[in-house]
Protein backbone atom coordinates (compact mmCIF):
# COMPACT_ATOMS: atom_id res chain seq x y z
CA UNK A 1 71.73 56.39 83.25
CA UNK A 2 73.97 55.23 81.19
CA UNK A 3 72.48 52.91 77.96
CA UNK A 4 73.75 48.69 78.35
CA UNK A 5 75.83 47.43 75.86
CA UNK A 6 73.67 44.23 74.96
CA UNK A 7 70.09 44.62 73.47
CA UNK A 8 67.62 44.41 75.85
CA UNK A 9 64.87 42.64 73.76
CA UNK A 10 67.67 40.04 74.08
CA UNK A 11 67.44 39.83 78.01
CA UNK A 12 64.72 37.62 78.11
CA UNK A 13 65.40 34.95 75.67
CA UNK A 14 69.19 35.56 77.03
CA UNK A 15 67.91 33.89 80.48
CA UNK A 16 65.86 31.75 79.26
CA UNK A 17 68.76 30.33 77.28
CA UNK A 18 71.06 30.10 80.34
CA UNK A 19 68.30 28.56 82.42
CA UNK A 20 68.00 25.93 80.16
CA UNK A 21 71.95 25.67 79.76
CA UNK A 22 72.48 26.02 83.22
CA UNK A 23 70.04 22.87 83.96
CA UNK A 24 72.61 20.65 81.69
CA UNK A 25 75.33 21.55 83.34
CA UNK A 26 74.67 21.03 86.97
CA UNK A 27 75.42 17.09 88.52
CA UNK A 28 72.86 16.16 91.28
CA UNK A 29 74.97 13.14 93.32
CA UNK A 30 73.97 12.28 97.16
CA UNK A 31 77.34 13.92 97.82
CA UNK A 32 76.25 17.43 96.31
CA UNK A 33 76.15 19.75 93.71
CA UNK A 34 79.11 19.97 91.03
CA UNK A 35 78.79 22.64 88.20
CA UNK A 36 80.62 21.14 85.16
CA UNK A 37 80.96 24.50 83.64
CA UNK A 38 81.44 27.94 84.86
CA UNK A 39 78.36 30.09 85.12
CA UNK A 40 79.91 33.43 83.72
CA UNK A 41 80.81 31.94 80.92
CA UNK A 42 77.26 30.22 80.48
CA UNK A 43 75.87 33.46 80.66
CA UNK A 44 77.90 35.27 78.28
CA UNK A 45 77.64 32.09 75.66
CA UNK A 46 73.89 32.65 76.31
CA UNK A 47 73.61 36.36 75.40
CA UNK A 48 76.23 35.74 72.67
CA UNK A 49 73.13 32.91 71.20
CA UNK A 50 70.55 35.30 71.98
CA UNK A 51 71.86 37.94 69.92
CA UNK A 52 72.38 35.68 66.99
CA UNK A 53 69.11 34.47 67.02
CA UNK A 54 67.26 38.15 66.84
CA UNK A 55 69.84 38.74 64.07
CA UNK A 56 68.24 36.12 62.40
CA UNK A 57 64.63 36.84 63.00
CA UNK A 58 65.19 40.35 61.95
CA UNK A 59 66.63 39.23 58.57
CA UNK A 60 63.94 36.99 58.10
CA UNK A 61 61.23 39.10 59.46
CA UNK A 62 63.09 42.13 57.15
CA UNK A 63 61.38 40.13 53.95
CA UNK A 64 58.04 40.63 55.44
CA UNK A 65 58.06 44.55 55.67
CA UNK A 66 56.59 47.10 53.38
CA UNK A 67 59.05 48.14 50.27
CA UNK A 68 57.93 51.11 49.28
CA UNK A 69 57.09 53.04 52.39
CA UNK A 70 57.71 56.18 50.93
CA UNK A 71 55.16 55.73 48.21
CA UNK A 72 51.95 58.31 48.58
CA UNK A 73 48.75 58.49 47.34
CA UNK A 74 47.74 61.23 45.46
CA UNK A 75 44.18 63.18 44.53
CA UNK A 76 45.58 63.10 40.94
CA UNK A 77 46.38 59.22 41.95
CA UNK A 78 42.80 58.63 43.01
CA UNK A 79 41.30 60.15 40.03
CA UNK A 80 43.68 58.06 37.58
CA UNK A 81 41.53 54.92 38.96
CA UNK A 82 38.04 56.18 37.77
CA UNK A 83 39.10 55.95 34.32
């Protein structure tokens, strides 16, 4: 199975995103139904905003994580803190 070439925790907010686009672009007349734009390209400018966004959260999430993970605790640590 080959691996897709978007991020799939993207997907979701991705579809969401064109839902919401899609909705503005569609006219409702007693005639019919007239798309003003075209649907690939709705979909691709949704996983294109998608993408930016998680960028985003990542960077700002990235100030939240630990900064010295590769710190550890040792006995002679420990025994420094009963003094």
């Amino acid at each position: 199975m080959s691996t897709p070439v978007f991020d799939t925790k993207a997907r979701d907010l991705a579809e969401k995103i064109y839902t919401d686009l899609l909705r503005n672009a569609v006219v409702v007349s007693s005639t019919g139904v007239q798309l003003t734009a075209d649907p690939k390209n709705i979909a691709k400018i949704s996983f294109k905003l998608a993408a930016s966004f998680r960028e985003v959260e990542d960077e700002l999430n990235a100030e939240n994580l630990p900064k010295n993970q590769d710190f550890k605790v040792e006995l002679s640590d420990i025994a420094a803190w009963n003094k």
